[in-house]
C-alpha atoms as a PDB file:
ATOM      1  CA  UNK A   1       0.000   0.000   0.000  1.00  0.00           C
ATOM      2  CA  UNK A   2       1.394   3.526  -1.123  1.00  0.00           C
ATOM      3  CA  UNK A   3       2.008   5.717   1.507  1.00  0.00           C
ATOM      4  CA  UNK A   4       0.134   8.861   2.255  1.00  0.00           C
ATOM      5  CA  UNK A   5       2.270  12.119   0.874  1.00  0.00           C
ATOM      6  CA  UNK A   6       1.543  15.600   3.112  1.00  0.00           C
ATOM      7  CA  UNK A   7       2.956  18.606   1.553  1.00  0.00           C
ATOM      8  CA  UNK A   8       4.618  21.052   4.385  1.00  0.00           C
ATOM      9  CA  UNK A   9       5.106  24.605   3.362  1.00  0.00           C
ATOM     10  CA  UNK A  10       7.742  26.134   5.640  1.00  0.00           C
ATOM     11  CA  UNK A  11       8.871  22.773   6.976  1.00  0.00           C
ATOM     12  CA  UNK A  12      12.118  23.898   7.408  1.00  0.00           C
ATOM     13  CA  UNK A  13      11.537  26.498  10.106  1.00  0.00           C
ATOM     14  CA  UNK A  14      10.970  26.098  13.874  1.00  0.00           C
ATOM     15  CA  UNK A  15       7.658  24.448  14.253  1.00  0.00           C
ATOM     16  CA  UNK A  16       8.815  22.122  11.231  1.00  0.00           C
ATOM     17  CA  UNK A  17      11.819  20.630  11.716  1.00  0.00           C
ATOM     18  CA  UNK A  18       9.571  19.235  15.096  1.00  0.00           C
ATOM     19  CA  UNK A  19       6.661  18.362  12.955  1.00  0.00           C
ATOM     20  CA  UNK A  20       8.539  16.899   9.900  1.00  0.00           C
ATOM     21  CA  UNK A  21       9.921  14.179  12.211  1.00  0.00           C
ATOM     22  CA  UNK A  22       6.734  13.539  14.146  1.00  0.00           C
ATOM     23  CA  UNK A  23       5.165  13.198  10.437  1.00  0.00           C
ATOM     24  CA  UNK A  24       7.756  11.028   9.024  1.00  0.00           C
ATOM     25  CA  UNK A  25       7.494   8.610  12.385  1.00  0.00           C
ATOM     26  CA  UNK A  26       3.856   8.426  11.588  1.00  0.00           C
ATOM     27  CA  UNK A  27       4.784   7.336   8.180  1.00  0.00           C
ATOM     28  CA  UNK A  28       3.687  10.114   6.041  1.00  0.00           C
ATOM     29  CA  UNK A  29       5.890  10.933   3.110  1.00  0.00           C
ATOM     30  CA  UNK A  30       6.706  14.632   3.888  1.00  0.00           C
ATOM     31  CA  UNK A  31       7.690  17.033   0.674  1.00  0.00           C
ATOM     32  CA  UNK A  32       9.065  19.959   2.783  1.00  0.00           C
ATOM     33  CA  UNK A  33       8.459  22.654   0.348  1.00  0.00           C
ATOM     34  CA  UNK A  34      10.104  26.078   1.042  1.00  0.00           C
ATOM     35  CA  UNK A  35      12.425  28.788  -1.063  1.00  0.00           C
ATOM     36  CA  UNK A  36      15.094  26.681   0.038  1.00  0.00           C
ATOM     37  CA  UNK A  37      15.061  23.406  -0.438  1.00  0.00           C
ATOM     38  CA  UNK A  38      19.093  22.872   0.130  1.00  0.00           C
ATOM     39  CA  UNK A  39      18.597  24.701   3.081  1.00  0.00           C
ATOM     40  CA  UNK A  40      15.594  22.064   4.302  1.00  0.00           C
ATOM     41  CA  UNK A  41      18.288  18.543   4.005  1.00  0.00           C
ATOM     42  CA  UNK A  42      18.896  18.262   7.485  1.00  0.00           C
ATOM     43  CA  UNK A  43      15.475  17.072   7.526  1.00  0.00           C
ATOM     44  CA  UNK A  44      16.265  13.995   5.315  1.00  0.00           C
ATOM     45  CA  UNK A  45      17.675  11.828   7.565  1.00  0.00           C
ATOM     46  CA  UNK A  46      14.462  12.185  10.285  1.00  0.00           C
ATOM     47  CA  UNK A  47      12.501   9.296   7.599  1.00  0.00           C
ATOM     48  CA  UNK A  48      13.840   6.327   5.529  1.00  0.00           C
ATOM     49  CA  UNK A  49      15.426   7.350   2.590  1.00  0.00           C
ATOM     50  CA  UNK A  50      13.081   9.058   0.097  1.00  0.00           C
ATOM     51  CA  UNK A  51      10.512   9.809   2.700  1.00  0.00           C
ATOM     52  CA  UNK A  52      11.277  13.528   3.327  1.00  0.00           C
ATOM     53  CA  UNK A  53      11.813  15.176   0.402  1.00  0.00           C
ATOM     54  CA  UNK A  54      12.533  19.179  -0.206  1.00  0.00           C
ATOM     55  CA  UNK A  55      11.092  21.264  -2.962  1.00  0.00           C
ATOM     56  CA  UNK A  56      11.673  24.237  -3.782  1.00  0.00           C
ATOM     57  CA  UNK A  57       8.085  26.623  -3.574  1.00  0.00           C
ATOM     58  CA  UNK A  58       7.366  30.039  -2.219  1.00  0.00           C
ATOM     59  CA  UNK A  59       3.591  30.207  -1.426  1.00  0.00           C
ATOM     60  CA  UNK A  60       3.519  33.846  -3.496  1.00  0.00           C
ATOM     61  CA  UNK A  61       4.220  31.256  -6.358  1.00  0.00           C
ATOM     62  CA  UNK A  62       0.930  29.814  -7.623  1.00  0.00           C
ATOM     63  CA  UNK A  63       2.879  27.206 -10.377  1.00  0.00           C
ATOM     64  CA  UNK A  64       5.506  26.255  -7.550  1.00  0.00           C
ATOM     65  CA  UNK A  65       2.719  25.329  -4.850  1.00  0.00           C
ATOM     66  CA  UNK A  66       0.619  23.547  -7.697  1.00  0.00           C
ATOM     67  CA  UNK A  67       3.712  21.457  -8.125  1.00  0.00           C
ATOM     68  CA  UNK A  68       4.026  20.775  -4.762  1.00  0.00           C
ATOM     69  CA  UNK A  69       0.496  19.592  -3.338  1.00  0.00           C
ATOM     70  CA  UNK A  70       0.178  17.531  -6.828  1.00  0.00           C
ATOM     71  CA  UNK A  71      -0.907  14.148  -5.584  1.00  0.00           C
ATOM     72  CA  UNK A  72      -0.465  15.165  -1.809  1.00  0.00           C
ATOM     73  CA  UNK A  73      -2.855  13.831   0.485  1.00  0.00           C
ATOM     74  CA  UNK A  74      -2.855  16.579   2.874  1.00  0.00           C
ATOM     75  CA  UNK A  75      -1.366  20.375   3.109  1.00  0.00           C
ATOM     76  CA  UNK A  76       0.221  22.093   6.070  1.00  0.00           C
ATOM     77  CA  UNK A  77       0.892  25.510   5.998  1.00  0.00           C
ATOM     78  CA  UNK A  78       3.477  26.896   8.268  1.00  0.00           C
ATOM     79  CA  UNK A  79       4.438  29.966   6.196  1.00  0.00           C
ATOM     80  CA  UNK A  80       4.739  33.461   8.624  1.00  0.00           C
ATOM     81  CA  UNK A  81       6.938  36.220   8.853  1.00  0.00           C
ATOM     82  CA  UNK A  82       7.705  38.547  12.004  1.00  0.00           C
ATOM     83  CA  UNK A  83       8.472  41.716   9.935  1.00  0.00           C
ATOM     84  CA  UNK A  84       7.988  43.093   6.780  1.00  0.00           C
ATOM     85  CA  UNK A  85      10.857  43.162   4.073  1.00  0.00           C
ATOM     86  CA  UNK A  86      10.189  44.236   0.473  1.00  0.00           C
ATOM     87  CA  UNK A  87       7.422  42.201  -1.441  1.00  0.00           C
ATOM     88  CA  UNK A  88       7.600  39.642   1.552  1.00  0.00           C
ATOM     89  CA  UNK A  89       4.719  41.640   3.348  1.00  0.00           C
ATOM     90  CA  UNK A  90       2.395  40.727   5.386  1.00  0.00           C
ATOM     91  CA  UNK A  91      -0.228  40.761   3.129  1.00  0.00           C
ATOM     92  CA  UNK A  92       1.775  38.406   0.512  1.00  0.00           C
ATOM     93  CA  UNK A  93       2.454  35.839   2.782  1.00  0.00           C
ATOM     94  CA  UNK A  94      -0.050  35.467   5.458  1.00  0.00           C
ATOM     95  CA  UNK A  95      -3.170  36.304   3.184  1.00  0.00           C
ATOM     96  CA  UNK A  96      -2.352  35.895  -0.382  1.00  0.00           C
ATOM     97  CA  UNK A  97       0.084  32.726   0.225  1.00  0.00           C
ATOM     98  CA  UNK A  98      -2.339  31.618   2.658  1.00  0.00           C
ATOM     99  CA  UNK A  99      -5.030  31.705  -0.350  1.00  0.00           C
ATOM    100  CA  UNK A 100      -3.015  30.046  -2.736  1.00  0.00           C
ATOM    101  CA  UNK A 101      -2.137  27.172  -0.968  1.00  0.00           C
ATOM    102  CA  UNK A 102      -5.518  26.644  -0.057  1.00  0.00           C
ATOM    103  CA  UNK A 103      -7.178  26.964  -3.429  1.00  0.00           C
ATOM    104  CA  UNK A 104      -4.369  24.958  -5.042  1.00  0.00           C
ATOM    105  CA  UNK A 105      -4.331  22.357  -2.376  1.00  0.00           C
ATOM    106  CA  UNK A 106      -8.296  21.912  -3.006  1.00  0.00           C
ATOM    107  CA  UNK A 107      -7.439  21.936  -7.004  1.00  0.00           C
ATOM    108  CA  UNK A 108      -4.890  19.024  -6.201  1.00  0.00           C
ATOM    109  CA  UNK A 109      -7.502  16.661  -4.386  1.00  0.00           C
ATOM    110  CA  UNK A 110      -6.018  16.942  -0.712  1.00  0.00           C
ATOM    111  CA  UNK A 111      -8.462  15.879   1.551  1.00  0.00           C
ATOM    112  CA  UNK A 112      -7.086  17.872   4.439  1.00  0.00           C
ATOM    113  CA  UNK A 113      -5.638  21.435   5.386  1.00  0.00           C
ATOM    114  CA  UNK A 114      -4.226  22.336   8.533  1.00  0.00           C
ATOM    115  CA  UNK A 115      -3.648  26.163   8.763  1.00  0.00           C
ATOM    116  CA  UNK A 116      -1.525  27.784  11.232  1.00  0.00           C
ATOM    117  CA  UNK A 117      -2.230  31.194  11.832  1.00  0.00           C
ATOM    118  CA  UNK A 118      -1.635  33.007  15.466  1.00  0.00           C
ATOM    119  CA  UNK A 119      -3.081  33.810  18.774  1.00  0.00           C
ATOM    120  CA  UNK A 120      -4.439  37.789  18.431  1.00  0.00           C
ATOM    121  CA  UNK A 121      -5.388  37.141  14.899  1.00  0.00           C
ATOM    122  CA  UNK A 122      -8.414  39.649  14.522  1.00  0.00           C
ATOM    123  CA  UNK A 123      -9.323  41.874  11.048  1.00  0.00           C
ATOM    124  CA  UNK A 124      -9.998  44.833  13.781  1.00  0.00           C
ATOM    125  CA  UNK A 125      -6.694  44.415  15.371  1.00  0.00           C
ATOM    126  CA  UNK A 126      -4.223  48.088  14.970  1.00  0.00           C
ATOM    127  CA  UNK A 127      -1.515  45.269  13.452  1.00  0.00           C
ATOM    128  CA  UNK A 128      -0.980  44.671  10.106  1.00  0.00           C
ATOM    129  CA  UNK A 129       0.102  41.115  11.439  1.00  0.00           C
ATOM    130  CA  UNK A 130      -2.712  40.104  13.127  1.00  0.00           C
ATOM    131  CA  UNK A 131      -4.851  41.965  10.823  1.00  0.00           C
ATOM    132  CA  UNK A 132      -3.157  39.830   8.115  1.00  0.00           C
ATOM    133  CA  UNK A 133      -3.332  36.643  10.040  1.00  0.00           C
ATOM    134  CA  UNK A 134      -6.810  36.926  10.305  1.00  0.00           C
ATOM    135  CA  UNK A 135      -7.443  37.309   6.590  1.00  0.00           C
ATOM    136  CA  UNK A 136      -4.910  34.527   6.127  1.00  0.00           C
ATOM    137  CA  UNK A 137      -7.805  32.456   8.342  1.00  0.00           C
ATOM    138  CA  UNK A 138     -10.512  33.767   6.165  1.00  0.00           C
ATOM    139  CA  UNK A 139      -9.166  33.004   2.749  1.00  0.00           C
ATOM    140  CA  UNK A 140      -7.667  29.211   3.697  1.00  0.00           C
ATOM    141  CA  UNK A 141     -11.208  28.244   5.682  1.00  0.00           C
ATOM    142  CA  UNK A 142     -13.370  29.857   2.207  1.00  0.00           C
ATOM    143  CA  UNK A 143     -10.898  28.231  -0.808  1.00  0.00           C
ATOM    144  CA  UNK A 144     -10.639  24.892   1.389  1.00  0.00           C
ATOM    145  CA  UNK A 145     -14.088  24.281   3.542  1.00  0.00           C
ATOM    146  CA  UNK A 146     -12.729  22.012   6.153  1.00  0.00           C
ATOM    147  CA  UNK A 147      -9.220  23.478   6.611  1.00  0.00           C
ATOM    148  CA  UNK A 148      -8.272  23.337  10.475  1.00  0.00           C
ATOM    149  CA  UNK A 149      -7.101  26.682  11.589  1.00  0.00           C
ATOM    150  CA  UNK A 150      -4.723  26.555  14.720  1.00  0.00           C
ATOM    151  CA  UNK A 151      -3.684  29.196  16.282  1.00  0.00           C
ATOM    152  CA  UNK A 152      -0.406  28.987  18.543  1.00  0.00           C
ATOM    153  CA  UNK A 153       0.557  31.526  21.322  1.00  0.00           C
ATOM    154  CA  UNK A 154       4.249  32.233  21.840  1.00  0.00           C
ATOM    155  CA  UNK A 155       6.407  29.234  20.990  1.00  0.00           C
ATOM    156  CA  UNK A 156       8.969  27.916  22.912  1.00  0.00           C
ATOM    157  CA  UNK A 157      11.735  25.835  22.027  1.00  0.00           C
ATOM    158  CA  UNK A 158      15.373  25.281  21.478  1.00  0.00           C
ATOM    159  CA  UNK A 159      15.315  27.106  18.854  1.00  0.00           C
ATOM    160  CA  UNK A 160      12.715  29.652  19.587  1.00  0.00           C
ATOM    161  CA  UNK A 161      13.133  33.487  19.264  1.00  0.00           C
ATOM    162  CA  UNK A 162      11.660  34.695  22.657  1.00  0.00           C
ATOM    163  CA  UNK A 163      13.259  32.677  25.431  1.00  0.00           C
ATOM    164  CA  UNK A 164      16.177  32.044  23.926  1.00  0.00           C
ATOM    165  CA  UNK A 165      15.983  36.466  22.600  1.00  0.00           C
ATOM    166  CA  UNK A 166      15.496  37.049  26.282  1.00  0.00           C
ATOM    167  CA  UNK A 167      18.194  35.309  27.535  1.00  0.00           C
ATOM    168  CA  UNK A 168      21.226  36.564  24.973  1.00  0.00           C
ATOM    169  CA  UNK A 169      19.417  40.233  26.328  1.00  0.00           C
ATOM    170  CA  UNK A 170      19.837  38.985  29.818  1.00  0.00           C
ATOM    171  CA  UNK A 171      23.679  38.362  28.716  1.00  0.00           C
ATOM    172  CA  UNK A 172      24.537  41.589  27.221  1.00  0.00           C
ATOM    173  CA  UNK A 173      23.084  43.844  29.344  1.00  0.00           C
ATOM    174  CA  UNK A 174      22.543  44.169  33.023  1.00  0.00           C
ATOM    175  CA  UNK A 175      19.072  45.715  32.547  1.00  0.00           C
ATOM    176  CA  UNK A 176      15.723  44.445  31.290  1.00  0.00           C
ATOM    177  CA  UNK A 177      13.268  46.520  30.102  1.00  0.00           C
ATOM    178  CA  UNK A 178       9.710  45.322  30.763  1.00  0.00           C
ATOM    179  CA  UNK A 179       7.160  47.795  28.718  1.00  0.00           C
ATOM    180  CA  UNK A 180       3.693  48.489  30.760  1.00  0.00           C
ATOM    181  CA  UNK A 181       0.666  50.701  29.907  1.00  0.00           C
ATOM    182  CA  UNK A 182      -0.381  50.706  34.024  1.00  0.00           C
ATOM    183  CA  UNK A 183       2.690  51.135  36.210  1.00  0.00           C
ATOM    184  CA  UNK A 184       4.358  54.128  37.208  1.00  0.00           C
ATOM    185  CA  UNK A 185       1.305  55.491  39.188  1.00  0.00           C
ATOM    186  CA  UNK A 186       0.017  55.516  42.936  1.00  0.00           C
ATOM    187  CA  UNK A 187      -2.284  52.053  43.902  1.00  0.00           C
ATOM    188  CA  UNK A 188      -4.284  51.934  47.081  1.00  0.00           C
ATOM    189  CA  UNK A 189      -4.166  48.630  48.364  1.00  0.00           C
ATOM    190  CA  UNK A 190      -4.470  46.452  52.153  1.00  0.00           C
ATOM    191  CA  UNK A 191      -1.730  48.596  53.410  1.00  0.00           C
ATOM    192  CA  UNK A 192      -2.347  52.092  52.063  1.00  0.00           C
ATOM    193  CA  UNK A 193      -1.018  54.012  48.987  1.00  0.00           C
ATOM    194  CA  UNK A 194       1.766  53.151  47.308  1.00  0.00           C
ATOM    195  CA  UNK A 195       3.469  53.577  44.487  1.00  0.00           C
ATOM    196  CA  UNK A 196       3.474  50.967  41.824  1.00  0.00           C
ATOM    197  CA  UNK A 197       6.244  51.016  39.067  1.00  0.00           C
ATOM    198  CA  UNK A 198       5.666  47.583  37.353  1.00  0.00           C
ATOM    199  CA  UNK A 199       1.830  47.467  36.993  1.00  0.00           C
ATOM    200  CA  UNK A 200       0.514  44.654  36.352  1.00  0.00           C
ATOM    201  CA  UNK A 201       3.925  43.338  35.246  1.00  0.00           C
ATOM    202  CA  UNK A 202       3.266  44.343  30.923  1.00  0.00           C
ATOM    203  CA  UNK A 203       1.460  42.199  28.432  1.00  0.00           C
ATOM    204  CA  UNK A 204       0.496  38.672  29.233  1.00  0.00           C
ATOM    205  CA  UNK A 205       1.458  35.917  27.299  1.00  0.00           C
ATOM    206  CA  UNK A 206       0.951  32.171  27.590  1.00  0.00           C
ATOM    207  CA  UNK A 207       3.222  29.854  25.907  1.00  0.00           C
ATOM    208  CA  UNK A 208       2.918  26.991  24.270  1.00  0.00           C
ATOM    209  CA  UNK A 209       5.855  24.297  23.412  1.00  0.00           C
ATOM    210  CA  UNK A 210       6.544  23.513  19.933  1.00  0.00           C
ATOM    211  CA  UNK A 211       5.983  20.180  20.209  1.00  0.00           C
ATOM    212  CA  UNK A 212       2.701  20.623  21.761  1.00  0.00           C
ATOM    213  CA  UNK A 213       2.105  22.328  18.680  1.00  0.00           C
ATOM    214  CA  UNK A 214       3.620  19.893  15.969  1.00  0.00           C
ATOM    215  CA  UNK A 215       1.121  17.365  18.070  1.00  0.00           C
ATOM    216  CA  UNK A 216      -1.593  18.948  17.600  1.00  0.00           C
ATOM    217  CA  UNK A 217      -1.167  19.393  13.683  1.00  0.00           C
ATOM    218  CA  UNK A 218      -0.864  15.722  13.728  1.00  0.00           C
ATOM    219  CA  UNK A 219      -3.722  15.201  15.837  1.00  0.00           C
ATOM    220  CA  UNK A 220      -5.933  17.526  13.560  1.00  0.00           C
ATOM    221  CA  UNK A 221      -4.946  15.770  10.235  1.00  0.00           C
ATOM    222  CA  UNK A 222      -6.194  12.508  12.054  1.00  0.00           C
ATOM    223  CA  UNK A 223      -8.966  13.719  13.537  1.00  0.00           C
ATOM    224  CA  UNK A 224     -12.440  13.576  11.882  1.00  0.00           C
ATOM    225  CA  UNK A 225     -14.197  15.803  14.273  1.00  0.00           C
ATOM    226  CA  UNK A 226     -11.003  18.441  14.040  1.00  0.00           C
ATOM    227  CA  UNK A 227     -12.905  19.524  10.071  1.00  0.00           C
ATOM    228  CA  UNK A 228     -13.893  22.959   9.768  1.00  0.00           C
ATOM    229  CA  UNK A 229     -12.590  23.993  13.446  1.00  0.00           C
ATOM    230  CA  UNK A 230     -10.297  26.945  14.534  1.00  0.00           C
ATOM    231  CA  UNK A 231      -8.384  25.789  18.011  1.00  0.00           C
ATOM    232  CA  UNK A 232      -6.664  27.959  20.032  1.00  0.00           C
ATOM    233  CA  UNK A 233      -3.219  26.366  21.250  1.00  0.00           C
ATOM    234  CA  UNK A 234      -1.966  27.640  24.880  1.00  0.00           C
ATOM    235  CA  UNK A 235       0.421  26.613  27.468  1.00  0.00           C
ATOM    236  CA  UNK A 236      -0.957  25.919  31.328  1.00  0.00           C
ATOM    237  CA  UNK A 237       0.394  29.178  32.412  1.00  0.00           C
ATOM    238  CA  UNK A 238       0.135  32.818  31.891  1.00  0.00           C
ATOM    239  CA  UNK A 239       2.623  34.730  32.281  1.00  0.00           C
ATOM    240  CA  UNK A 240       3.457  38.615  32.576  1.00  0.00           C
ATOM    241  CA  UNK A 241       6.392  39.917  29.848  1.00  0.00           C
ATOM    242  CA  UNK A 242       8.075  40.428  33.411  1.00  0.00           C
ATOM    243  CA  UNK A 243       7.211  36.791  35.052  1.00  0.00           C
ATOM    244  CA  UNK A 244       9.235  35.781  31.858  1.00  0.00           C
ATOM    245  CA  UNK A 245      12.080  37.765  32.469  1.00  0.00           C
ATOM    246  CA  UNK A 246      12.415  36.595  36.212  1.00  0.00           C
ATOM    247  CA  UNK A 247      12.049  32.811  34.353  1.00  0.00           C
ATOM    248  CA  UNK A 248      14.761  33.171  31.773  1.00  0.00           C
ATOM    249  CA  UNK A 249      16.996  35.051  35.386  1.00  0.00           C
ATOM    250  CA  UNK A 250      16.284  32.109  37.076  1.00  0.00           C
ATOM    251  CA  UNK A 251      16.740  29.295  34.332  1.00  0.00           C
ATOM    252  CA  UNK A 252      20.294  30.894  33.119  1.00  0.00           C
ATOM    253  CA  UNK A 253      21.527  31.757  37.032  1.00  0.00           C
ATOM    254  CA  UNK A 254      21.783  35.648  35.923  1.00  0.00           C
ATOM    255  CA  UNK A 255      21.266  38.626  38.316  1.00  0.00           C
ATOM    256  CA  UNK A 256      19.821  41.974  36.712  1.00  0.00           C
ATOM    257  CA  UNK A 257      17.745  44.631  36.920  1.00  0.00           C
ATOM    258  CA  UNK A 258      14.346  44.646  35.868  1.00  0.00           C
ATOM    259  CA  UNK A 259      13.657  48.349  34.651  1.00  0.00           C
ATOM    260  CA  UNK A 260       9.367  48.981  33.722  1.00  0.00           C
ATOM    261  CA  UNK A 261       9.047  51.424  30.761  1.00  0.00           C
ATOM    262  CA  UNK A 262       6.378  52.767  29.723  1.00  0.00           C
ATOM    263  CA  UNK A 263       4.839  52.054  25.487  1.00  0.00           C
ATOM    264  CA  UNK A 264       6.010  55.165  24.304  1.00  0.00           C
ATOM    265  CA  UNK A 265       9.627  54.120  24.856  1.00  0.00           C
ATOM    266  CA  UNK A 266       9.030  50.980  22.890  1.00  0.00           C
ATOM    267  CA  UNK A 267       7.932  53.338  20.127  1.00  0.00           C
ATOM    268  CA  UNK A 268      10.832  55.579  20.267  1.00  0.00           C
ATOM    269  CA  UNK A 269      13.289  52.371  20.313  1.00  0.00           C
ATOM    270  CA  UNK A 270      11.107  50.374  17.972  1.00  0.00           C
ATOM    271  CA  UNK A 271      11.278  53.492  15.436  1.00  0.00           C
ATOM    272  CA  UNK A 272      14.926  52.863  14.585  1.00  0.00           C
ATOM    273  CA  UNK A 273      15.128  49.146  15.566  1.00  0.00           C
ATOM    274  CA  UNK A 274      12.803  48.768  12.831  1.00  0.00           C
ATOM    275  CA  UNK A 275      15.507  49.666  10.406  1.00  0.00           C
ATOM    276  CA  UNK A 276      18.111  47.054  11.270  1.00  0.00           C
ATOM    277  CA  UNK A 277      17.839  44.557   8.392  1.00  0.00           C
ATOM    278  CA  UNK A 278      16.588  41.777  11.107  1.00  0.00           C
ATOM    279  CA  UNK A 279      14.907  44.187  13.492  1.00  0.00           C
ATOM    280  CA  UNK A 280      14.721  43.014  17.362  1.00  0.00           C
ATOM    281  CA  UNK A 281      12.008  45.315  17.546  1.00  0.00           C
ATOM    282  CA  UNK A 282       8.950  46.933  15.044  1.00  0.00           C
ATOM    283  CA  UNK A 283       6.700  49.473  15.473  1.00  0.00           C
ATOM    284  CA  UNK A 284       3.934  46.829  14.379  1.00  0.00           C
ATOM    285  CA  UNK A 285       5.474  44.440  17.035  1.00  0.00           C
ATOM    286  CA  UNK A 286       4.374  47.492  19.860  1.00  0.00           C
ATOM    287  CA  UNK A 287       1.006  47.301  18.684  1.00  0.00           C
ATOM    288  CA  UNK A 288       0.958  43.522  19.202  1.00  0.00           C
ATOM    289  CA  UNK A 289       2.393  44.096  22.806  1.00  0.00           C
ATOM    290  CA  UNK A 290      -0.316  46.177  23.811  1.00  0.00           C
ATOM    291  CA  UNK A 291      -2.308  43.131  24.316  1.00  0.00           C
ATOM    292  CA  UNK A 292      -2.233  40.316  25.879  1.00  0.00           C
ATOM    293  CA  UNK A 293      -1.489  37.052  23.820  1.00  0.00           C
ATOM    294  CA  UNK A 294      -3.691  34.395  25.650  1.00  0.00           C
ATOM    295  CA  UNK A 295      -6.524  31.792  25.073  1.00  0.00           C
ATOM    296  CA  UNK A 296      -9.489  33.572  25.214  1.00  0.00           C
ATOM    297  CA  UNK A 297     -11.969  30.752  25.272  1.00  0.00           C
ATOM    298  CA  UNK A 298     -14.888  29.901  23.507  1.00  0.00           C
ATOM    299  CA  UNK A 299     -13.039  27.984  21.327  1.00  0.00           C
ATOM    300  CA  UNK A 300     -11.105  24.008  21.501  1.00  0.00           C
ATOM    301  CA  UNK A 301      -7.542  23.910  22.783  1.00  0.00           C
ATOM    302  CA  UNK A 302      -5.034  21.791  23.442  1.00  0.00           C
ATOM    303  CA  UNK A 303      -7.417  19.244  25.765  1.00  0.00           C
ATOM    304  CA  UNK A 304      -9.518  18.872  22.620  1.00  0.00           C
ATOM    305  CA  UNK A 305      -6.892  17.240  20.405  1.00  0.00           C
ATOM    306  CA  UNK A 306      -5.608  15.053  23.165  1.00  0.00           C
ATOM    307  CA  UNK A 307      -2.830  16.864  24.485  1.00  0.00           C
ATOM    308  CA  UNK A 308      -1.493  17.722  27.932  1.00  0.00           C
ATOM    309  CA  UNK A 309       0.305  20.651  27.767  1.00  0.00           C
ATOM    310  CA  UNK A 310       3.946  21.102  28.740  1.00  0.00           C
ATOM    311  CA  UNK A 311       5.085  24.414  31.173  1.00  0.00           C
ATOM    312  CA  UNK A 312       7.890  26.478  30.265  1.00  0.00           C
ATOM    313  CA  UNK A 313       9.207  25.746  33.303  1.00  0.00           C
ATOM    314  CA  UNK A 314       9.982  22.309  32.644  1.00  0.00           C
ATOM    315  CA  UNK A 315      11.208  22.511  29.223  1.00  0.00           C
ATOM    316  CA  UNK A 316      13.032  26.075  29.089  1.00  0.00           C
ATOM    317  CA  UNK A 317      15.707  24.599  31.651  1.00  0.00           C
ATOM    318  CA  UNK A 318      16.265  22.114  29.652  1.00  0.00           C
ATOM    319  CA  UNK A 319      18.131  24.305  26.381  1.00  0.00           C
ATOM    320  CA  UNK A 320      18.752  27.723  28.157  1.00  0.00           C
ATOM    321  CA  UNK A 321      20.359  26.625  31.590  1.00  0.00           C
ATOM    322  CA  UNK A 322      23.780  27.716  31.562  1.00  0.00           C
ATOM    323  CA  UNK A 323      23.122  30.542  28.246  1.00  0.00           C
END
């Protein structure tokens, strides 16, 4: 019996190099398709030989994704950016790549989509990425009926960009600046008035590990009931943008000062970090900061698919001690 062939666009990345592996040990054929493909054959060696396969496709390329779902039996798309450079905007890859794998993964026969989009995705949002995201949801689930949207929180990993951000930050300088649109103001609480510089502690995020997340793309291309659903993937804890500081302090054994800020320095600094060819900061990334990046519920999780998630503060310890 011929096995089943799922098409992975931006299988290369962080969430797929852990996916391609689960996929391949489930015994999927995997064509990793990305801009490129030499740049994807470390993941050869995760299946039997033939059974993860590069190819070269950008989604913004309608002929190059054709070629790539032909004959697949399923389509994942990873494909995101974090900033804008060029014609990669937002708009080209997270809404018109988003369409055209969809439509051209229908036109191929695939009998299931999973689309990843993002926690905060909302057409109302002030960010062009999570505006962008959000049409990116609308397009896949209209050219594809039945395309699973997931939508992870911050992802951590070894090779994530926040922890692992956080804690190179932590070793070059001995502050931390953690942004807040409440602190710096009086508070009457039990004990009287006092003054409160941290608020309550900046924007709130709850992470979610990447392989939580490559299992539950697995679990929705398995799943029957998983057809036509948008899940919202979260870690067990929330967290304040300073409660992760103090994590990554305590994880790496480092002692420094926590310094609150308020948004409109992240604007100034974000203003010319925006320019740096791979910026730390944007001025879309503020916007994003000013709220919180949690489950909001209404909506299946993690639990849904099967899936106990791991905490941060079992798994960051186990890549960043010692960084």
């Amino acid at each position: 019996m011929a096995r089943k062939v799922v098409t992975v666009f931006g299988g290369s990345g962080f969430i797929g190099r852990h996916l391609v592996r689960r996929l391949a040990l489930d015994g999927w054929v995997v064509r990793v398709a990305g801009r490129d493909p030499v740049a994807a054959s470390f993941l050869t060696p995760m299946g039997d030989v033939g059974q993860v396969v590069p190819v070269r496709a950008d989604v913004t390329d309608r002929g190059a994704v054709a070629a790539a779902v032909k004959g697949a039996d399923a389509v994942i798309n990873l494909v995101g950016i974090l900033y804008e450079r060029g014609r990669r905007t937002f708009e080209a890859i997270h809404h018109q790549g988003a369409a055209i794998v969809a439509t051209e993964a229908k036109a191929a026969g695939a009998t299931r989509l999973v689309h990843v989009s993002a926690l905060g995705a909302d057409p109302a949002s002030p960010s062009a990425y999570a505006r962008s995201k959000a049409a990116g949801e609308e397009a896949a689930a209209n050219a594809f009926p039945g395309a699973v949207i997931l939508r992870p929180g911050l992802i951590f990993g070894p090779e994530d960009g926040s922890f692992n951000r956080f804690a190179g930050l932590a070793a070059a300088s001995p502050i931390l600046p953690v942004f807040t649109g409440d602190g710096w103001r009086f508070r009457r609480g039990p004990r009287g008035l006092r003054f409160d510089f941290f608020g309550t502690g900046g924007p709130v995020f709850q992470p979610v590990w990447v392989g939580d997340v490559a299992a539950a793309i697995v679990a929705a291309l398995n799943d029957e009931t998983a057809r036509g659903r948008i899940y919202e993937l979260g870690g067990p804890r929330r967290y304040s943008l300073k409660e992760l500081f103090e994590l990554v302090l305590r994880v790496t054994g480092r002692r420094r000062l926590l310094v609150p800020l308020p948004f409109w320095v992240a604007v100034l600094e974000a203003a010319f970090l925006g320019l740096l060819p791979v910026p730390p900061l944007t001025l879309d990334q503020v916007r994003l900061l000013r709220q919180d990046n949690v489950v909001r519920g209404g909506k299946p999780g993690l639990a849904d698919l099967g899936i106990v998630p791991a905490s941060a503060e079992i798994i960051v310890p186990t890549y960043l001690a010692g960084a």
